[in-house]
PDB file of N, CA and C in Angstrom:
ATOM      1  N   UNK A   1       6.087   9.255  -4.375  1.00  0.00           N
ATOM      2  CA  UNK A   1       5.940   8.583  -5.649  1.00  0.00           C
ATOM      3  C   UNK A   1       4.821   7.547  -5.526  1.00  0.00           C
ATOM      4  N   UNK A   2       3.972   7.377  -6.052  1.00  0.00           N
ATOM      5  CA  UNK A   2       3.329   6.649  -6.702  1.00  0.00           C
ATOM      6  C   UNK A   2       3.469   4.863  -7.609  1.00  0.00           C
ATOM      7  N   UNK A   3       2.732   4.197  -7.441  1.00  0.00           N
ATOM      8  CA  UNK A   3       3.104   2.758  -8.118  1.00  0.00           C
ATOM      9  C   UNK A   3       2.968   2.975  -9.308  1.00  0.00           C
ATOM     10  N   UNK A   4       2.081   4.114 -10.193  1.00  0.00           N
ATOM     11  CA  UNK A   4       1.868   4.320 -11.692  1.00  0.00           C
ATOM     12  C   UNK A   4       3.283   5.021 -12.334  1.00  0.00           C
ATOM     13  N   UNK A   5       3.263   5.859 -11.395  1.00  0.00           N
ATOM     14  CA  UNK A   5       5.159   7.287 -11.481  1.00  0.00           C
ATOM     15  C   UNK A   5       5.712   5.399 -11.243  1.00  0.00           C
ATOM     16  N   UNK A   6       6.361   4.656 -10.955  1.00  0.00           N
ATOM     17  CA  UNK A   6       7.158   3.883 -11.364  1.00  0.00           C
ATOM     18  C   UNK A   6       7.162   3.179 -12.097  1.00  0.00           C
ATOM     19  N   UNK A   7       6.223   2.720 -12.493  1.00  0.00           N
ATOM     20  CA  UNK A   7       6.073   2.004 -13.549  1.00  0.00           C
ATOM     21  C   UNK A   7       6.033   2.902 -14.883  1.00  0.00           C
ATOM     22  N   UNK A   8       5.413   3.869 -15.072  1.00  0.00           N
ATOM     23  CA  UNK A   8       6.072   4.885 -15.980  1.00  0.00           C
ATOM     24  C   UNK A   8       7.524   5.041 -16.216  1.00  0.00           C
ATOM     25  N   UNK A   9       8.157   5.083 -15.278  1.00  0.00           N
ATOM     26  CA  UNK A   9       9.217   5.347 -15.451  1.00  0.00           C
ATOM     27  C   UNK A   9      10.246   4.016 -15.761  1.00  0.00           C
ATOM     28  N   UNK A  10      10.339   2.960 -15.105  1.00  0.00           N
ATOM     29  CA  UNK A  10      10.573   1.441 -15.761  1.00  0.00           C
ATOM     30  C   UNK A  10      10.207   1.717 -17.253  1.00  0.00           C
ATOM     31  N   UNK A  11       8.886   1.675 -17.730  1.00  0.00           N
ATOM     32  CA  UNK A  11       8.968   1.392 -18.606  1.00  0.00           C
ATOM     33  C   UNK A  11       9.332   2.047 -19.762  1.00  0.00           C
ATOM     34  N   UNK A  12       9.731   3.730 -19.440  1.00  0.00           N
ATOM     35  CA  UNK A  12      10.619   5.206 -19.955  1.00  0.00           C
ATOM     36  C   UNK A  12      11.754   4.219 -20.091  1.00  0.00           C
ATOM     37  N   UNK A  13      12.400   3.736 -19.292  1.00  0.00           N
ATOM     38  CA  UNK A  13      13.651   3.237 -19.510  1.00  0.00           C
ATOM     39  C   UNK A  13      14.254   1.746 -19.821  1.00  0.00           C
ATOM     40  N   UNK A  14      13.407   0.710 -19.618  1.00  0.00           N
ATOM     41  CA  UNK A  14      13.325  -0.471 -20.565  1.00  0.00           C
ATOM     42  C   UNK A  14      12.348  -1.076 -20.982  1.00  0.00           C
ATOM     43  N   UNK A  15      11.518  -0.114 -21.708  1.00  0.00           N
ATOM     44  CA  UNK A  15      10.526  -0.455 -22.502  1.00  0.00           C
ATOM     45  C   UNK A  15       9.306  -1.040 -22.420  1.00  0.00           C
ATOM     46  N   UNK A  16       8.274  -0.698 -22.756  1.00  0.00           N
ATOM     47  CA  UNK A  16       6.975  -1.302 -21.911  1.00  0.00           C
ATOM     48  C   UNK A  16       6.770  -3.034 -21.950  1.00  0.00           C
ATOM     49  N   UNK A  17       7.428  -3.727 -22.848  1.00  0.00           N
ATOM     50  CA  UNK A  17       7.292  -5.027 -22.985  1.00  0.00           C
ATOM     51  C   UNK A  17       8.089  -5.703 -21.610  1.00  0.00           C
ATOM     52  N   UNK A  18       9.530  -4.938 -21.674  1.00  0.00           N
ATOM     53  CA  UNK A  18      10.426  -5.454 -21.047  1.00  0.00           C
ATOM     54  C   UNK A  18      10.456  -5.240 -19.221  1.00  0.00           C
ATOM     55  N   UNK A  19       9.963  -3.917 -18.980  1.00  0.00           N
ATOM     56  CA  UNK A  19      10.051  -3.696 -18.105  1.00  0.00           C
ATOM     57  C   UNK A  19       9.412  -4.909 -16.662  1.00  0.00           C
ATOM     58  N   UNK A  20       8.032  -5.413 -17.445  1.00  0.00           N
ATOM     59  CA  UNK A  20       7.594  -6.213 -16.146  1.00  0.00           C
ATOM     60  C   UNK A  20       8.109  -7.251 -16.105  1.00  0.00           C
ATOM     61  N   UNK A  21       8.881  -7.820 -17.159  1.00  0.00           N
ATOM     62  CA  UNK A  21       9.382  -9.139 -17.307  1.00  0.00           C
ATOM     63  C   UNK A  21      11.158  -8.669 -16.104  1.00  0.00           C
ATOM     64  N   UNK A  22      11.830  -7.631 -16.446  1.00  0.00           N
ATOM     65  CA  UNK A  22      12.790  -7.842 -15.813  1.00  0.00           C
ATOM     66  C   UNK A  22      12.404  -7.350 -14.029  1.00  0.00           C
ATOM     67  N   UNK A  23      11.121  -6.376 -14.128  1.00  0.00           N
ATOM     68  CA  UNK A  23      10.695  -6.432 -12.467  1.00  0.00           C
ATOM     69  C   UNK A  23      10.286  -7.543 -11.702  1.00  0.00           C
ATOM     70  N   UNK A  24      10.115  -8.848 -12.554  1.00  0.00           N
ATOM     71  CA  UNK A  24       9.645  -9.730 -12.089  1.00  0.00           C
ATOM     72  C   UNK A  24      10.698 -10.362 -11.842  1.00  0.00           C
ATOM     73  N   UNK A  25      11.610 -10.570 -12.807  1.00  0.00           N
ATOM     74  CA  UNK A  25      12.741 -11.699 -12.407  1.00  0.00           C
ATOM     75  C   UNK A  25      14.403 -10.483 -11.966  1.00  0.00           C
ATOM     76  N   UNK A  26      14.565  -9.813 -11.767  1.00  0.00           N
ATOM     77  CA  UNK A  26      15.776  -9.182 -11.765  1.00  0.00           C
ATOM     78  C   UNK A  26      15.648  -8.583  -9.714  1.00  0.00           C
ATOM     79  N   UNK A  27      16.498  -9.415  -9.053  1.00  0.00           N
ATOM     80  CA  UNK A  27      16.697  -9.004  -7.646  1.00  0.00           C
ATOM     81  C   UNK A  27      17.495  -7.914  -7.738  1.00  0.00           C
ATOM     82  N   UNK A  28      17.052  -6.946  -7.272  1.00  0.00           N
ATOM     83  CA  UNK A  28      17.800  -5.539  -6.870  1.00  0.00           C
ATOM     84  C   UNK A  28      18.719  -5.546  -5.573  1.00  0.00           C
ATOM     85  N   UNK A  29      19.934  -5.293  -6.025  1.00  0.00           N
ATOM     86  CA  UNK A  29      20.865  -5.654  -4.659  1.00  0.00           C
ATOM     87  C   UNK A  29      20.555  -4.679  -3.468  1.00  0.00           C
ATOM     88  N   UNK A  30      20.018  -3.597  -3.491  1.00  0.00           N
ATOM     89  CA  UNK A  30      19.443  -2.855  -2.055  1.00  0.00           C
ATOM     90  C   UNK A  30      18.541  -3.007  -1.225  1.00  0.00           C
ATOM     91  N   UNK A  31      17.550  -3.945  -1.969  1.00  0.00           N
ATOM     92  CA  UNK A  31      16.314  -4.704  -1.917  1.00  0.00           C
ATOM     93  C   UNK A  31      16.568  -6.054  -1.531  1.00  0.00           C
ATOM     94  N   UNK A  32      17.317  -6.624  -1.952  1.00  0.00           N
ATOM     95  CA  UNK A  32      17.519  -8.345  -2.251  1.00  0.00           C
ATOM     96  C   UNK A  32      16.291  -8.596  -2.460  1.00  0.00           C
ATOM     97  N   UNK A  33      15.432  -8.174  -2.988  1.00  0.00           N
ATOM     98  CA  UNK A  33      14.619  -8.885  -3.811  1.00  0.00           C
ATOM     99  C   UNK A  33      14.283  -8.166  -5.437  1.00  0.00           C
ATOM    100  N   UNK A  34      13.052  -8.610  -5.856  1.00  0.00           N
ATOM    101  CA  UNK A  34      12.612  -8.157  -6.985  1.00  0.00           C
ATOM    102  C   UNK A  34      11.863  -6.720  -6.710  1.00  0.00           C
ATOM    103  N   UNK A  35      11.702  -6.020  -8.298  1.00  0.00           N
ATOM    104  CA  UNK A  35      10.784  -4.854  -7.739  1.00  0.00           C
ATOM    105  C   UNK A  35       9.007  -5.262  -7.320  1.00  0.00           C
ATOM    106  N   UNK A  36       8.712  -6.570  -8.196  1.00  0.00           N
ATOM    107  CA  UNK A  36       7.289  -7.240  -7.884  1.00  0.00           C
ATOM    108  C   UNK A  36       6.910  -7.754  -6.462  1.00  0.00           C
ATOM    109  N   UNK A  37       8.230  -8.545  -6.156  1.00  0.00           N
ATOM    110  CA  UNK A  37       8.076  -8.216  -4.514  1.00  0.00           C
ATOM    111  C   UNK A  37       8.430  -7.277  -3.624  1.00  0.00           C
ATOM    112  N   UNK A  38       9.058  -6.633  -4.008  1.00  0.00           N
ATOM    113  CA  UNK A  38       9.254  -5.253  -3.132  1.00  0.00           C
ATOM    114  C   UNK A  38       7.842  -4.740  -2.905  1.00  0.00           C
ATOM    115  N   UNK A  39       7.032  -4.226  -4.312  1.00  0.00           N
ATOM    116  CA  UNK A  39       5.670  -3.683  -4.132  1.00  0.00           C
ATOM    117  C   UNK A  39       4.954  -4.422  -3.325  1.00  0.00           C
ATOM    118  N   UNK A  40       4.842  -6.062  -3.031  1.00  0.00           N
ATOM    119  CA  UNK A  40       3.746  -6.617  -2.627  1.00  0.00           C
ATOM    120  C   UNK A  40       4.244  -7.198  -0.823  1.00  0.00           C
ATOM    121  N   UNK A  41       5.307  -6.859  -0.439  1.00  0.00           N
ATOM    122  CA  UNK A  41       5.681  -6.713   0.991  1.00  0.00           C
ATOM    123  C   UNK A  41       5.559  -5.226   1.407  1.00  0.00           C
ATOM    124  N   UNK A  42       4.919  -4.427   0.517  1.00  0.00           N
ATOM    125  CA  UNK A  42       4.954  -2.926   0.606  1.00  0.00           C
ATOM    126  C   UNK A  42       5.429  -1.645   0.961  1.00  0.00           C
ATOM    127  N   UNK A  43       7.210  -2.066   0.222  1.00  0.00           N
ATOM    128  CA  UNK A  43       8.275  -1.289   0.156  1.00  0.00           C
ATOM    129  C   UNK A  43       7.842   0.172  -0.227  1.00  0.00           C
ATOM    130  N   UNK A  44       8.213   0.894  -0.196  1.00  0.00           N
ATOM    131  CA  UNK A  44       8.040   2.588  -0.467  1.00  0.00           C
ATOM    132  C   UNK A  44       8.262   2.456  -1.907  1.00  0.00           C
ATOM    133  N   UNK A  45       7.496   3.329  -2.927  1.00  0.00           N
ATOM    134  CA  UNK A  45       7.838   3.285  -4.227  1.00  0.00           C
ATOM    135  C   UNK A  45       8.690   3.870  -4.572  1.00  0.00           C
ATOM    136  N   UNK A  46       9.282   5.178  -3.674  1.00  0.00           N
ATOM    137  CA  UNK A  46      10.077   5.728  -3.592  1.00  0.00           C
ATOM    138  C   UNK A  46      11.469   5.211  -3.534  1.00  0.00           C
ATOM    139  N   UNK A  47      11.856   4.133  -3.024  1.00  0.00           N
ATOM    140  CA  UNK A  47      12.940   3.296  -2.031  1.00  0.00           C
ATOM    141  C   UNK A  47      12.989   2.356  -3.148  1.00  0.00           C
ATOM    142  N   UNK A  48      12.200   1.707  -3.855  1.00  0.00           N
ATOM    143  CA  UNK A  48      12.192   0.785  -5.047  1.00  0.00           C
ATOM    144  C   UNK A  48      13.021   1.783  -6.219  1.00  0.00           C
ATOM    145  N   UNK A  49      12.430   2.709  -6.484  1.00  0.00           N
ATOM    146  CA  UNK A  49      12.941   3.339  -7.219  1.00  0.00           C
ATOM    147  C   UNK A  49      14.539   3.254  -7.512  1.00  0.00           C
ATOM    148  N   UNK A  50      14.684   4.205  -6.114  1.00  0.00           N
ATOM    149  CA  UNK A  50      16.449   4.553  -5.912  1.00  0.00           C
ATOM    150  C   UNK A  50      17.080   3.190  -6.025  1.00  0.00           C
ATOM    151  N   UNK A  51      16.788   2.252  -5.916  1.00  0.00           N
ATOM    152  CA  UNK A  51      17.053   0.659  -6.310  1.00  0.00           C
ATOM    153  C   UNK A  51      17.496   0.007  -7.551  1.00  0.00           C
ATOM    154  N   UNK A  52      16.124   0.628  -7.815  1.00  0.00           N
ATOM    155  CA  UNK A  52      16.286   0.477  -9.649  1.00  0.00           C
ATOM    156  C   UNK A  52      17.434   1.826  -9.981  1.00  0.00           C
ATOM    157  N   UNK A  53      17.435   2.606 -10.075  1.00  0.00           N
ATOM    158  CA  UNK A  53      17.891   3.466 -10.669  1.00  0.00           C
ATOM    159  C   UNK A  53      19.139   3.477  -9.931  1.00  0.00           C
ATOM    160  N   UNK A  54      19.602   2.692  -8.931  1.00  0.00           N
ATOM    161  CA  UNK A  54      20.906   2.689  -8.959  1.00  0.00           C
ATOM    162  C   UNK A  54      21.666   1.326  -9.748  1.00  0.00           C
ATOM    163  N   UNK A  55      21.082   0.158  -9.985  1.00  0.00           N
ATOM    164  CA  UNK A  55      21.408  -1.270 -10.438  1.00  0.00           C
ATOM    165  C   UNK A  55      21.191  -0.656 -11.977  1.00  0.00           C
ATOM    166  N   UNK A  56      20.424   0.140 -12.646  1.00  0.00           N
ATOM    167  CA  UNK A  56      20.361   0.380 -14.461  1.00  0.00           C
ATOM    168  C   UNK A  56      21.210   1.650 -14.355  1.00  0.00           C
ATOM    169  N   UNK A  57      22.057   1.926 -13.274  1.00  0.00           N
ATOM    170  CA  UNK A  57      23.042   3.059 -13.135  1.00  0.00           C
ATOM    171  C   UNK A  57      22.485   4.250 -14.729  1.00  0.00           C
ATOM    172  N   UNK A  58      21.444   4.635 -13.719  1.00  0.00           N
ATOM    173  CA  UNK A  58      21.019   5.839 -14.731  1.00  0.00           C
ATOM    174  C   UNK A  58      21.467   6.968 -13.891  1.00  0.00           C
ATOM    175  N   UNK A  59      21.378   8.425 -14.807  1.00  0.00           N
ATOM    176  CA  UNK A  59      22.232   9.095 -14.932  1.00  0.00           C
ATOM    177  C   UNK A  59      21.601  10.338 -13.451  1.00  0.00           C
ATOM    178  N   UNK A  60      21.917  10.928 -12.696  1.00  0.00           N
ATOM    179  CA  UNK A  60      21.670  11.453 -11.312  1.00  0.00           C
ATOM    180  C   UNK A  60      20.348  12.592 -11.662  1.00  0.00           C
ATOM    181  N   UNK A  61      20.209  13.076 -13.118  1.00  0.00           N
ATOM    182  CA  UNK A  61      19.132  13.261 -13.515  1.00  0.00           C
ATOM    183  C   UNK A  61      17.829  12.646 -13.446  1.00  0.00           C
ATOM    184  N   UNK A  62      17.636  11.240 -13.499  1.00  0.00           N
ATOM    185  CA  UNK A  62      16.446  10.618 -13.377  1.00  0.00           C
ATOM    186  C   UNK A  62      16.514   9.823 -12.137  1.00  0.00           C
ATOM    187  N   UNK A  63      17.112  10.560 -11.404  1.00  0.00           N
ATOM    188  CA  UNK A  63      16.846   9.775  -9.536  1.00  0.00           C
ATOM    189  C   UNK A  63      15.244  10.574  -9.346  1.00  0.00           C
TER     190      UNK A  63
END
């Protein structure tokens, strides 16, 4: 995955306004951190992902 494939997809699922505002402030409990710092300690986009998409408990389709 890609940093654009996630952010596409964030913003598929809370909206392009919203999305950077809650990647910025919302700590992901698999992460303990944010997704903004995840990217910039240079977590896998992949690994961010499954993060997000397990904390907005979306559906096993959009893993």
């Amino acid at each position: 995955m890609r940093e654009t494939e996630l952010w596409e997809r964030l913003d598929r699922h809370l909206g392009a306004a919203y999305s950077h505002v809650w990647a910025a402030q919302t700590v992901l409990p698999d992460l303990g951190r944010t997704v903004e710092e995840a990217i910039a300690v240079g977590v896998p986009f992949k690994r961010i992902w499954r993060a997000v998409w397990l904390a907005l408990e979306l559906p096993a389709s959009e893993r």
